[in-house]
N, C-alpha and C. Protein backbone atom coordinates (compact mmCIF):
# COMPACT_ATOMS: atom_id res chain seq x y z
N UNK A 1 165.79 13.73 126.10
CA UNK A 1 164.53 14.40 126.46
C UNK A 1 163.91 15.02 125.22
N UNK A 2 164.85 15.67 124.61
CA UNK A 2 164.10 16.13 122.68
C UNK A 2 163.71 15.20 122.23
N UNK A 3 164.13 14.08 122.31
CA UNK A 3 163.65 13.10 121.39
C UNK A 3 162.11 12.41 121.62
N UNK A 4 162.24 12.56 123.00
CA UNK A 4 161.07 12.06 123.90
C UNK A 4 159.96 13.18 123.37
N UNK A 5 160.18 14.10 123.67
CA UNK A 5 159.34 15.29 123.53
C UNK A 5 158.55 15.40 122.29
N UNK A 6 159.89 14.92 120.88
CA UNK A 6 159.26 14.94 119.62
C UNK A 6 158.71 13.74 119.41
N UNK A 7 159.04 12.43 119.96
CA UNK A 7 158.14 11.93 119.86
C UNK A 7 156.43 11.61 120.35
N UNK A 8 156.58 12.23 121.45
CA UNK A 8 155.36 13.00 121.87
C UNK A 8 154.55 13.54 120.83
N UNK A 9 154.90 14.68 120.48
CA UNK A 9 154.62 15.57 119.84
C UNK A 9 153.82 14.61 117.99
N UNK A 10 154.41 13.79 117.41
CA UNK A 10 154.38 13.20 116.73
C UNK A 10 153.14 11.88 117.14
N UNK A 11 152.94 11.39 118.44
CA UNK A 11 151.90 10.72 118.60
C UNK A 11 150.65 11.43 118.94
N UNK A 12 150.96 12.05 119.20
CA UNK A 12 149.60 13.30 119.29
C UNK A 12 149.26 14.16 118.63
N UNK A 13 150.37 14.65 117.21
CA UNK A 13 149.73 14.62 115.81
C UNK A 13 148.80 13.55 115.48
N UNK A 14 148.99 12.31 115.50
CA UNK A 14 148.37 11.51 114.71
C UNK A 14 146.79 10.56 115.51
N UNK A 15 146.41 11.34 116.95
CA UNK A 15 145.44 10.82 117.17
C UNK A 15 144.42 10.99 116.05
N UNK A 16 143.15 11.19 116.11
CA UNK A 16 141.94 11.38 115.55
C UNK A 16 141.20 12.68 115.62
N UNK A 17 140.89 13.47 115.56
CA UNK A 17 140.26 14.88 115.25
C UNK A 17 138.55 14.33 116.08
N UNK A 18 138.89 14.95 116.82
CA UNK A 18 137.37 14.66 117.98
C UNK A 18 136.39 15.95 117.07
N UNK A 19 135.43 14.99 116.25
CA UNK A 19 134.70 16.56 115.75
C UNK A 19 133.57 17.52 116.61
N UNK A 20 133.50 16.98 118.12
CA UNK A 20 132.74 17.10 119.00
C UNK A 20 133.52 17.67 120.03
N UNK A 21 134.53 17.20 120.06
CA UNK A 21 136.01 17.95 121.30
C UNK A 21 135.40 19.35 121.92
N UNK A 22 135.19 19.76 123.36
CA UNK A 22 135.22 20.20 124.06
C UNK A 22 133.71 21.40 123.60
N UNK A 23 133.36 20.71 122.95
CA UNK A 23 131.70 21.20 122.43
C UNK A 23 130.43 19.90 123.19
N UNK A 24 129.60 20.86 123.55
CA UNK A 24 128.76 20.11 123.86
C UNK A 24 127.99 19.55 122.40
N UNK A 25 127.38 17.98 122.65
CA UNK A 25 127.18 17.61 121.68
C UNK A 25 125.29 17.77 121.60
N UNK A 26 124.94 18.00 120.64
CA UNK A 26 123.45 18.62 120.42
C UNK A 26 122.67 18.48 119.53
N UNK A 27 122.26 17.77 119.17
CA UNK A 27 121.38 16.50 118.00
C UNK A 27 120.17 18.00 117.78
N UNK A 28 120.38 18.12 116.58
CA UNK A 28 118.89 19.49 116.44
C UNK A 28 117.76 18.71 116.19
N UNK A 29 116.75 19.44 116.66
CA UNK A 29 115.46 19.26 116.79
C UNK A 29 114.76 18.82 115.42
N UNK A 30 113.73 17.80 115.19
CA UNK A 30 113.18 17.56 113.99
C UNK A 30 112.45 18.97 113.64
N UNK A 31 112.41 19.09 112.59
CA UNK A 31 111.72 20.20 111.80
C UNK A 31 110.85 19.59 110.88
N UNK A 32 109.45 19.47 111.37
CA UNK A 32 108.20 18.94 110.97
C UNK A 32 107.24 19.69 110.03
N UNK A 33 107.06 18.87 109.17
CA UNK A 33 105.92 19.59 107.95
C UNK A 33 104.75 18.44 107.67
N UNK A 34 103.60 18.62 108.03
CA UNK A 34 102.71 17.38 107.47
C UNK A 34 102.22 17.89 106.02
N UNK A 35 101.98 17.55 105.03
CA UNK A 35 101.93 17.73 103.67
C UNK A 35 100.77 15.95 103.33
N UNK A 36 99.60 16.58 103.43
CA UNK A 36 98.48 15.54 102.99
C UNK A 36 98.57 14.72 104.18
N UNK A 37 98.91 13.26 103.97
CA UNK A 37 98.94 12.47 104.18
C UNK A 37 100.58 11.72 104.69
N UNK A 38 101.40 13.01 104.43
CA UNK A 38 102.63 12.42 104.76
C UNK A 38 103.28 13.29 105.47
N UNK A 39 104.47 13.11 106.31
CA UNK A 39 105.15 13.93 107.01
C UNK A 39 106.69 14.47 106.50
N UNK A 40 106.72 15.49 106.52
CA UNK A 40 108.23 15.87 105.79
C UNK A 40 109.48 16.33 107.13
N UNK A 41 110.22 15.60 107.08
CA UNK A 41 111.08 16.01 107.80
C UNK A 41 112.62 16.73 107.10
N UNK A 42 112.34 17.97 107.36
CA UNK A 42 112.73 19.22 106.23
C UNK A 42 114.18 19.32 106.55
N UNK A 43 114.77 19.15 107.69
CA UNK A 43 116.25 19.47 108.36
C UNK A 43 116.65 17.90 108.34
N UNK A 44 116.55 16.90 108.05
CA UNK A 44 117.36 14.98 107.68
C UNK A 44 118.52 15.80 107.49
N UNK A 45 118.89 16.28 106.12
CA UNK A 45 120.31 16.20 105.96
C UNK A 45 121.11 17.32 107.03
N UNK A 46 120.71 17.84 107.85
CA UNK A 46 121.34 18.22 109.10
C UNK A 46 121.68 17.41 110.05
N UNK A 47 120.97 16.89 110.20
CA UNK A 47 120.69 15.59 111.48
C UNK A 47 121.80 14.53 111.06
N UNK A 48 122.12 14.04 110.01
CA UNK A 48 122.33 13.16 109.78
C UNK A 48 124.24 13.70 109.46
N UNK A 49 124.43 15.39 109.46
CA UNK A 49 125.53 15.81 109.17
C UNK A 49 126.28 15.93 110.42
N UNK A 50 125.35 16.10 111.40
CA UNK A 50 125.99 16.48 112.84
C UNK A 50 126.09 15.22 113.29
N UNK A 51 125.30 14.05 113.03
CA UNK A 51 125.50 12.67 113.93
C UNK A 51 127.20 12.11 112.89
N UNK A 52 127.73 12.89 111.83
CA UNK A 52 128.44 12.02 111.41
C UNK A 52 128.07 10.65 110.84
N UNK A 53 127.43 10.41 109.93
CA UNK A 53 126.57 9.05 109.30
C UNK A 53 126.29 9.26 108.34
N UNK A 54 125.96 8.60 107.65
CA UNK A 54 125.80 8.03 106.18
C UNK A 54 124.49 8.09 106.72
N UNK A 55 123.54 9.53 105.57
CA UNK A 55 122.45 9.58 105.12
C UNK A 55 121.27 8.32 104.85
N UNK A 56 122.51 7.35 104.64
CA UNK A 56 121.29 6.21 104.00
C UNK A 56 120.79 5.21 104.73
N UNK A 57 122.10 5.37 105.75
CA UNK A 57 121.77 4.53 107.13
C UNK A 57 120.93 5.04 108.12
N UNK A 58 121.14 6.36 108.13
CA UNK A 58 119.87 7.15 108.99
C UNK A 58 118.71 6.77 108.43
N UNK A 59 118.69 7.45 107.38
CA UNK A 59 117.33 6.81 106.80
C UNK A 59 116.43 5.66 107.03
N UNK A 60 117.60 4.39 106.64
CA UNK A 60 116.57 3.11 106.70
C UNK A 60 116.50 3.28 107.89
N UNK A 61 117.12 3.70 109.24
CA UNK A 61 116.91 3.25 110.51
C UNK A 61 115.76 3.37 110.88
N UNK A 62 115.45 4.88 110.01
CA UNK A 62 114.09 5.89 110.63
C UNK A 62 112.71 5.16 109.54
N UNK A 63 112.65 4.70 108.41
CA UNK A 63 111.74 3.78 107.87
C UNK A 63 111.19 2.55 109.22
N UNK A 64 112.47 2.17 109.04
CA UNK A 64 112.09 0.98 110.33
C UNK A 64 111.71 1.35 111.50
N UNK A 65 111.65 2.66 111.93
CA UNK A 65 111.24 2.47 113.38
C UNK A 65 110.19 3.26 113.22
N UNK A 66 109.52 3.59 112.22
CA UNK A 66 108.43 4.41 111.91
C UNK A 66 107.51 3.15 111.65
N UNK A 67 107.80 2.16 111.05
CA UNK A 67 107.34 1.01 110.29
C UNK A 67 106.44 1.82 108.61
N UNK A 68 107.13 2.86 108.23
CA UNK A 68 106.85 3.14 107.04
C UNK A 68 107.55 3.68 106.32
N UNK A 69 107.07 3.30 104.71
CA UNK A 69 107.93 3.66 103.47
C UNK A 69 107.64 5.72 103.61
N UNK A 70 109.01 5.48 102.88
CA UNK A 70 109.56 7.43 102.30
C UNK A 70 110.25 7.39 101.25
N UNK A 71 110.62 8.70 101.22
CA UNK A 71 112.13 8.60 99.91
C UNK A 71 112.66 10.04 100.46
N UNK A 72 114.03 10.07 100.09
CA UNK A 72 114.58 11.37 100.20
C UNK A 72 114.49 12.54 99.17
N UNK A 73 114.33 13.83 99.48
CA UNK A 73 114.04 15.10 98.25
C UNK A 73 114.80 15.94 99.24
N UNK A 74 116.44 16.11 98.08
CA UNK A 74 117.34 16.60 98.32
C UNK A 74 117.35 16.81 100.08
N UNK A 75 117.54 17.76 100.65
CA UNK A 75 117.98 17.37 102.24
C UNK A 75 116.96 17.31 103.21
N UNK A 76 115.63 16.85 102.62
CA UNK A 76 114.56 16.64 103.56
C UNK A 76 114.39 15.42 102.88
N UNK A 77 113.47 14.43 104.27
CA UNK A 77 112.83 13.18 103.46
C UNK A 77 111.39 13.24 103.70
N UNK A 78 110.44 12.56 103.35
CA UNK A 78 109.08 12.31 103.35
C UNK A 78 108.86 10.90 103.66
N UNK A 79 108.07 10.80 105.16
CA UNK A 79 107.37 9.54 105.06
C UNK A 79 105.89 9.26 104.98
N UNK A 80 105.74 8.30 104.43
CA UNK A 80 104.10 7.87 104.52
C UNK A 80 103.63 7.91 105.73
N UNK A 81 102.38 8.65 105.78
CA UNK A 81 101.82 8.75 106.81
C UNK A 81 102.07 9.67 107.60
N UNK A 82 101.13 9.93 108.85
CA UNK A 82 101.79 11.34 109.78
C UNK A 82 101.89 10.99 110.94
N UNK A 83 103.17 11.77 111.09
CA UNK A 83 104.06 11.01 112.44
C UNK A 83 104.24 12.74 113.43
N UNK A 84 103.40 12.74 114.31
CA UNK A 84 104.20 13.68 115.33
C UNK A 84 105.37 14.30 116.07
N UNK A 85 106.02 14.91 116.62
CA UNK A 85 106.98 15.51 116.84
C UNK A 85 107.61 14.61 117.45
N UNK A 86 107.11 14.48 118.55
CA UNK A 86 107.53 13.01 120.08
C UNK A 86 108.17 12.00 119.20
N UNK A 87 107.05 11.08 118.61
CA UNK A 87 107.40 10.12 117.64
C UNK A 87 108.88 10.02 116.97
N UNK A 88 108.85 11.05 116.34
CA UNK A 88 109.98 11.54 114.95
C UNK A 88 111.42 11.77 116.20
N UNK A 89 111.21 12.35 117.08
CA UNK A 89 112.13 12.48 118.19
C UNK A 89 112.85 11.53 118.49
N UNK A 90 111.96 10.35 119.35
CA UNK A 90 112.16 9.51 119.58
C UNK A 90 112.63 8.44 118.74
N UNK A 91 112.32 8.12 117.35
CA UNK A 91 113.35 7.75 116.83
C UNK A 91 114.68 8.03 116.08
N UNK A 92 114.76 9.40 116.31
CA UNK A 92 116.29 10.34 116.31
C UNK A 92 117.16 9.94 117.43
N UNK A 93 116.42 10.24 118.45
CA UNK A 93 116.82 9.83 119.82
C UNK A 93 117.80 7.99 119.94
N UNK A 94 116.86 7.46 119.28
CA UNK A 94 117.22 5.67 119.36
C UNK A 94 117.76 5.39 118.37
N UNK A 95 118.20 5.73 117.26
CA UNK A 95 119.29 6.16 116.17
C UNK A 95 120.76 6.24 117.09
N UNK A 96 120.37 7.66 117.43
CA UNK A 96 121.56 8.03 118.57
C UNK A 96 122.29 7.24 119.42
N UNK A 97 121.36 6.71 120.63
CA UNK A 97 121.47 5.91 121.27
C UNK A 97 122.39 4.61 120.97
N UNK A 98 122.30 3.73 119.96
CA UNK A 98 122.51 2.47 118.79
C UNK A 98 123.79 2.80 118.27
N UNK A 99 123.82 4.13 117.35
CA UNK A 99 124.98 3.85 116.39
C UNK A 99 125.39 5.12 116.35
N UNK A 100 126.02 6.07 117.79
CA UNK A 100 126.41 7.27 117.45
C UNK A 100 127.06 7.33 119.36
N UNK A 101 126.56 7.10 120.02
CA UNK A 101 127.03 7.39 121.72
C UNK A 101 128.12 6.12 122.26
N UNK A 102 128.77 6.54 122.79
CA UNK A 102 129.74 5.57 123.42
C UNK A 102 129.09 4.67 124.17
N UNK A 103 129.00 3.51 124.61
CA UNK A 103 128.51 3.40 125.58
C UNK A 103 129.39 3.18 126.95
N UNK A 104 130.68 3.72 126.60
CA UNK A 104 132.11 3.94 127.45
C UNK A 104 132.00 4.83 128.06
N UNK A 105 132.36 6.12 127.42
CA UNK A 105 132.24 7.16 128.01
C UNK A 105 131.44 8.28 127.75
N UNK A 106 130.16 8.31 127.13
CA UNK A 106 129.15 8.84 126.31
C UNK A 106 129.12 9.96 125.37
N UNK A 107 130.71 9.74 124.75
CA UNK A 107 130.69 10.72 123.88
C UNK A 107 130.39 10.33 122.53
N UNK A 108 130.00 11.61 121.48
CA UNK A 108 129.48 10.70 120.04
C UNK A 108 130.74 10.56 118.93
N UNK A 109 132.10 10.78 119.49
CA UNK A 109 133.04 10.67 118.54
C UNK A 109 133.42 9.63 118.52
N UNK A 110 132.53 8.77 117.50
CA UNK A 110 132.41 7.72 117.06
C UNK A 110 132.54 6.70 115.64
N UNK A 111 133.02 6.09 115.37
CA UNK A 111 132.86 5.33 114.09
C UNK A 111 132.41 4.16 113.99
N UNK A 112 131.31 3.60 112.57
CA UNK A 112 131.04 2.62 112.48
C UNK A 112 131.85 1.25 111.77
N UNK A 113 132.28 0.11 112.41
CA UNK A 113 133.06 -0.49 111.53
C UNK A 113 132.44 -2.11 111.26
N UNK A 114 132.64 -2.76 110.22
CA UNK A 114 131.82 -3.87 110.02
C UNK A 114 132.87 -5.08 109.80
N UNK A 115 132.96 -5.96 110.54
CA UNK A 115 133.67 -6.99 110.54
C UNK A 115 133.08 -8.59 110.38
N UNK A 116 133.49 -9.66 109.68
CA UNK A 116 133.06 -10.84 110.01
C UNK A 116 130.72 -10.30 109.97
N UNK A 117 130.78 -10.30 109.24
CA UNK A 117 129.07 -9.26 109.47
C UNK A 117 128.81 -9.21 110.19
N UNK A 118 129.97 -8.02 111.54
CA UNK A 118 129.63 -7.80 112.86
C UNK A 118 129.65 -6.50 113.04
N UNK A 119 128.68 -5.67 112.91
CA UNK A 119 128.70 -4.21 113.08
C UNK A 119 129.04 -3.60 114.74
N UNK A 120 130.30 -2.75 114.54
CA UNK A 120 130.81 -2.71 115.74
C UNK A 120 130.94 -1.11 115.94
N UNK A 121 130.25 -0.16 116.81
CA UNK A 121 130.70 1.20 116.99
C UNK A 121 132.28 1.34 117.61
N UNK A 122 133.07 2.16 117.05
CA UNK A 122 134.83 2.09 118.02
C UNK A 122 134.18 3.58 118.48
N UNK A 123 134.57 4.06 119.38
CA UNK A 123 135.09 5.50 119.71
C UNK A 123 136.50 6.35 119.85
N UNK A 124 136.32 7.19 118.84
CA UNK A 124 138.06 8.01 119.11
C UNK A 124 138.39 8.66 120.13
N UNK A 125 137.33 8.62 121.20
CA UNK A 125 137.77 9.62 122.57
C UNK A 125 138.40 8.58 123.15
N UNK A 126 138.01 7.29 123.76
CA UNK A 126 138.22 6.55 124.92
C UNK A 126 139.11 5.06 124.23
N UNK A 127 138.70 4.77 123.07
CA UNK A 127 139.16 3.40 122.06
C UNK A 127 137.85 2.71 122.60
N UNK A 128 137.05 2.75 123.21
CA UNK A 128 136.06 1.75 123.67
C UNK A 128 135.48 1.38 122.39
N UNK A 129 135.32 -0.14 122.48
CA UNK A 129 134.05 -0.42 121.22
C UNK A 129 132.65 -1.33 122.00
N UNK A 130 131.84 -1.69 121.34
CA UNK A 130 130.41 -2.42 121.40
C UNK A 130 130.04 -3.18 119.20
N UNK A 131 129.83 -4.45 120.04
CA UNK A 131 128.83 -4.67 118.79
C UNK A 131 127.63 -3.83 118.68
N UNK A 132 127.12 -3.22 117.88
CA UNK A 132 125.76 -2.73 116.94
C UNK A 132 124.95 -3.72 117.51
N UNK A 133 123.55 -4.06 118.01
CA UNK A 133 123.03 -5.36 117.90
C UNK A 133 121.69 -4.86 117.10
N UNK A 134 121.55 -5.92 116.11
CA UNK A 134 119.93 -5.91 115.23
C UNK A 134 118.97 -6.21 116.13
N UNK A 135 117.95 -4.52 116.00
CA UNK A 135 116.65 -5.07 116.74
C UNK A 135 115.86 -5.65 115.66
N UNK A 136 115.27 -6.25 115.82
CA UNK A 136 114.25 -7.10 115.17
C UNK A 136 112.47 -6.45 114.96
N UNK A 137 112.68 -5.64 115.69
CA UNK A 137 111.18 -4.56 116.12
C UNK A 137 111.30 -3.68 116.25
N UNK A 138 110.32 -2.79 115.72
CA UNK A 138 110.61 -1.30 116.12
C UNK A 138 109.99 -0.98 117.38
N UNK A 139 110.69 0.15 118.25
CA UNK A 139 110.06 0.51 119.80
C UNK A 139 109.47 1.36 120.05
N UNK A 140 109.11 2.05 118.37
CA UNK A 140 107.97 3.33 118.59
C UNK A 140 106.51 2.51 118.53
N UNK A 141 105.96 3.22 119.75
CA UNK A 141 104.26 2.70 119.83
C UNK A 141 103.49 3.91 119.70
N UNK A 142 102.73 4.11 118.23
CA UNK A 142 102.17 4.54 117.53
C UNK A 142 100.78 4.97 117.77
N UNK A 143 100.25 4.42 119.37
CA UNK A 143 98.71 3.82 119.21
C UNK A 143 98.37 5.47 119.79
N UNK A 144 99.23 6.21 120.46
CA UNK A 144 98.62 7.22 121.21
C UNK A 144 99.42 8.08 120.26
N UNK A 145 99.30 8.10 119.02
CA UNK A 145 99.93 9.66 118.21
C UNK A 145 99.12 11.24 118.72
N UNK A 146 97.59 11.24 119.52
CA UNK A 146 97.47 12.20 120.25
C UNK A 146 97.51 12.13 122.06
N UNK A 147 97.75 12.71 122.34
CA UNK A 147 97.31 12.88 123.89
C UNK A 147 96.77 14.00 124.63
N UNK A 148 95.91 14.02 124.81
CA UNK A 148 94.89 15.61 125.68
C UNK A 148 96.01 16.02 126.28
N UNK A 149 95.97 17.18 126.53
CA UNK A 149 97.05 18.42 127.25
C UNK A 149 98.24 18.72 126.18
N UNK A 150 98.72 17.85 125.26
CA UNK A 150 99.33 18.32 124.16
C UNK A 150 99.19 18.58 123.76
N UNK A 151 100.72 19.83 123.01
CA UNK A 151 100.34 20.59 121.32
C UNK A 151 100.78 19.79 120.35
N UNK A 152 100.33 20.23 119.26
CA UNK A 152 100.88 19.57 118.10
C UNK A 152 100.26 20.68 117.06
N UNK A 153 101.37 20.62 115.59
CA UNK A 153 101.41 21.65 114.58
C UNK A 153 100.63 20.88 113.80
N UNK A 154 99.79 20.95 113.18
CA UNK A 154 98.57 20.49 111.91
C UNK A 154 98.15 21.24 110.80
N UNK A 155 97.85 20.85 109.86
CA UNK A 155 97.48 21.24 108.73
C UNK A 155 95.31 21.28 108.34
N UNK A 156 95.09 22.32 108.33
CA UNK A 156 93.96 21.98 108.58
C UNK A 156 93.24 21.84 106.79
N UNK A 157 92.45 21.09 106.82
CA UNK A 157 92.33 19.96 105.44
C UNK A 157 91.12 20.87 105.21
N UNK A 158 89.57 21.04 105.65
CA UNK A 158 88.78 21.29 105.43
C UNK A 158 87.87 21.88 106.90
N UNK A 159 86.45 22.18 106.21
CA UNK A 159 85.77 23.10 107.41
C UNK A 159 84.63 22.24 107.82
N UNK A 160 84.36 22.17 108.98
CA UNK A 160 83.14 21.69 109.10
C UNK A 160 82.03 22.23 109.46
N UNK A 161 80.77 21.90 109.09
CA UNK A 161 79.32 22.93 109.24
C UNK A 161 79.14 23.68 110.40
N UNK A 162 79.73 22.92 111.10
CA UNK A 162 79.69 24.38 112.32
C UNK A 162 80.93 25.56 111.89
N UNK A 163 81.79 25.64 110.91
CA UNK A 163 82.48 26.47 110.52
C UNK A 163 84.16 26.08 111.28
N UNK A 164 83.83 24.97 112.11
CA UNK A 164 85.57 24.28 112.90
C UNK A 164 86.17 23.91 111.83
N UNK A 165 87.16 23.89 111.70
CA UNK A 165 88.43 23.75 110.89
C UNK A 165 88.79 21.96 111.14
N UNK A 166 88.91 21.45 110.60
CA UNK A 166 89.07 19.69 110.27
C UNK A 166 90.60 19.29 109.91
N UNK A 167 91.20 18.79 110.83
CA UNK A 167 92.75 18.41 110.94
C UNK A 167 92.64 16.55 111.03
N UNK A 168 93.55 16.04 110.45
CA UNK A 168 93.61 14.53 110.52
C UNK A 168 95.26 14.23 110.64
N UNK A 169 95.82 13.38 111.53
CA UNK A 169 96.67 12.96 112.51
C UNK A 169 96.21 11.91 112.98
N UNK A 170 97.26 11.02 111.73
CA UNK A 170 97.25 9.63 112.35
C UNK A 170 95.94 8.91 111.94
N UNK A 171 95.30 8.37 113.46
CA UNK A 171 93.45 7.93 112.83
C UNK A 171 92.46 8.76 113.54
N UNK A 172 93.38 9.77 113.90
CA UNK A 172 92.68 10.63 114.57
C UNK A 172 91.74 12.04 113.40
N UNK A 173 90.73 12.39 114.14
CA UNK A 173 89.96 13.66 113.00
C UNK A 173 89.84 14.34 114.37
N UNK A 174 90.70 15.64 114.38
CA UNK A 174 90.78 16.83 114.88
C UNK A 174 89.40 18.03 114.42
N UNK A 175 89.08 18.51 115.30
CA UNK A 175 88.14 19.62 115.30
C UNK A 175 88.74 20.78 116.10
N UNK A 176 88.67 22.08 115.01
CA UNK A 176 89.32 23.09 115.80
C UNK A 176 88.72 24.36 115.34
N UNK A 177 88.31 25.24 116.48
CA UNK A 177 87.48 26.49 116.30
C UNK A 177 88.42 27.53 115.57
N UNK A 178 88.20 28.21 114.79
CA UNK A 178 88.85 29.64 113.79
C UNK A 178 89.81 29.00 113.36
N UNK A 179 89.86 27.70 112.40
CA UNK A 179 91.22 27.09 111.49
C UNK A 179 90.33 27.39 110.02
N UNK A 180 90.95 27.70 109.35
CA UNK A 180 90.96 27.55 108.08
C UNK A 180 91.26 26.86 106.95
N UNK A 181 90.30 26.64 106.14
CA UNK A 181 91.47 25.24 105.15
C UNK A 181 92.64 25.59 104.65
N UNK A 182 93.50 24.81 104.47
CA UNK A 182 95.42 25.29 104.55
C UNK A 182 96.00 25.81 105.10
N UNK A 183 95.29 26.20 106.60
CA UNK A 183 96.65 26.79 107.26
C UNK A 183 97.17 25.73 107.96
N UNK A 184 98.23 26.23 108.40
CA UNK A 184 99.14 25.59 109.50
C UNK A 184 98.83 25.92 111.00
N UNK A 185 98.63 25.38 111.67
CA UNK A 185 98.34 25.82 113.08
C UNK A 185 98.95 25.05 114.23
N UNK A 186 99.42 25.39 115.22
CA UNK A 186 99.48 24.78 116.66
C UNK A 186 98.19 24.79 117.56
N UNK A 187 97.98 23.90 118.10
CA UNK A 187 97.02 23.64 118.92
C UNK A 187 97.12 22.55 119.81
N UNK A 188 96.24 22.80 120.80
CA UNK A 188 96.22 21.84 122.11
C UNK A 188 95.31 20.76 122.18
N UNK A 189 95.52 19.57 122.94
CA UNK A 189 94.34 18.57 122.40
C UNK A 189 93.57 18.82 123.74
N UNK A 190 91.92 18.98 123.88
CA UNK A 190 91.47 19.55 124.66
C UNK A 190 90.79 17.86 125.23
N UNK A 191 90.27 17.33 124.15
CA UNK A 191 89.35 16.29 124.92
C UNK A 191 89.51 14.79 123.70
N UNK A 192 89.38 13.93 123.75
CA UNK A 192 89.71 12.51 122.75
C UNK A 192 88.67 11.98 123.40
N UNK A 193 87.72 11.57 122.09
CA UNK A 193 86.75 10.52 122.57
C UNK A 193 86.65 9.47 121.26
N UNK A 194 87.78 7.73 121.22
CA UNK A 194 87.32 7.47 120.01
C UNK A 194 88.49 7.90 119.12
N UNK A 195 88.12 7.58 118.34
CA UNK A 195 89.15 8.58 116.99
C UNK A 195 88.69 9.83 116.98
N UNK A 196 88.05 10.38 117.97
CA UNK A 196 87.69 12.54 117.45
C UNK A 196 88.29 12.96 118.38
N UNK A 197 89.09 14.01 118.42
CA UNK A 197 89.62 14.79 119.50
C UNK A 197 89.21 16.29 119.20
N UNK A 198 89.13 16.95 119.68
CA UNK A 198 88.84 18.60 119.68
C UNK A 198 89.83 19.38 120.59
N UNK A 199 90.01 20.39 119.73
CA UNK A 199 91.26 21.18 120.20
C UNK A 199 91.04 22.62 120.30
N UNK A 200 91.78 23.32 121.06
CA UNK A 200 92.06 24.62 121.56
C UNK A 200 93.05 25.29 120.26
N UNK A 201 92.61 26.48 119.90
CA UNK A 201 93.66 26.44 118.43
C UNK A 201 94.35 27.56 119.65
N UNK A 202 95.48 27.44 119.46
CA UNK A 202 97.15 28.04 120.21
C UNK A 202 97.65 29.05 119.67
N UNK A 203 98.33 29.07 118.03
CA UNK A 203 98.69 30.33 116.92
C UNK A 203 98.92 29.69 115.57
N UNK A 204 98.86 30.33 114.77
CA UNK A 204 99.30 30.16 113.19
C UNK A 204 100.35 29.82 113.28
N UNK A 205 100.82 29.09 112.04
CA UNK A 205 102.35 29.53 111.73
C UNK A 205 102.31 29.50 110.33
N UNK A 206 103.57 30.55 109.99
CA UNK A 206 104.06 30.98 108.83
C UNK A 206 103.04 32.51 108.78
């Protein structure tokens, strides 16, 4: 029975270290900066510390499902162009989904392994594995980056003669009453006609 016991004891030393074990698992929120013409996503090297992954693989994932070029600056990256909260979410979200969740038992204590050039997720909770499969397309649809009744954080660029504050998102040109050039603001999209939308300004930030 000792022997049994220590050997017990000895196979259950040597499982795997669940870095998620009896924690709920909780992907943090993008932390969004639009800067000109491009979007900075300031918290990447968080995201990419808690999913357990190689920085570089996150990365290209999120190029590709954005369908645009970036580069990384130290633990934030920058992509071309401006991408909304939802958007940026959603392909965190489908990252996740792909190359981080069981599809066994839906936990993310997971590893990526590459065989025969067959990318295969294993999991250390359950042993379950899945091939990786290459999408060929990205599944973010881009065409509605605003929608009336939503907020969204903007950068306001310039003023216009009626003294509204001038925000651009996407192909969209925002109009917003008491914005100022360079601030940061939240606001609501009140009405879209076209590429112009006009907005309800909500609060500052910073």
């Amino acid at each position: 029975m000792n022997d049994y016991a220590a050997n017990l004891d000895r196979a259950l030393s040597q499982l795997p270290e669940l870095k998620n074990s009896g924690e709920r698992f909780k992907v943090p929120e993008p932390k969004l900066l639009t800067e000109g013409k491009t979007t900075v996503l300031e918290n990447f090297a968080n995201i990419a510390d808690i999913l357990n992954r190689d920085p570089d693989h996150v990365f290209k994932f999120l190029l590709k499902e954005l369908g645009t070029a970036g580069k990384k600056e130290g633990t934030r990256v920058i992509f071309q162009g401006r991408f909304n909260f939802d958007v940026v979410s959603q392909a965190v979200e489908q990252y996740v989904n792909e190359y981080v969740t069981c599809s066994e038992c839906g936990r993310p204590d997971t590893h990526l392994l590459k065989s025969d050039r067959i990318l295969t997720l294993r999991c250390d909770a359950c042993g379950g594995h899945r091939p990786v499969k290459k999408r060929q397309v990205s599944s973010i649809v881009k065409e509605d980056a605003l929608i009336e009744g939503n907020t969204y954080e903007v950068r306001i660029d310039a003023k216009g003669r009626k003294g509204d504050g001038i925000a651009k998102v996407d192909k969209y040109t925002i109009y917003v009453p008491n914005g100022n050039k360079g601030d940061i603001i939240v606001v609501k999209i009140k009405k879209i006609t076209g590429n112009l939308a006009f907005a309800d300004f909500i609060e500052k930030k910073g």
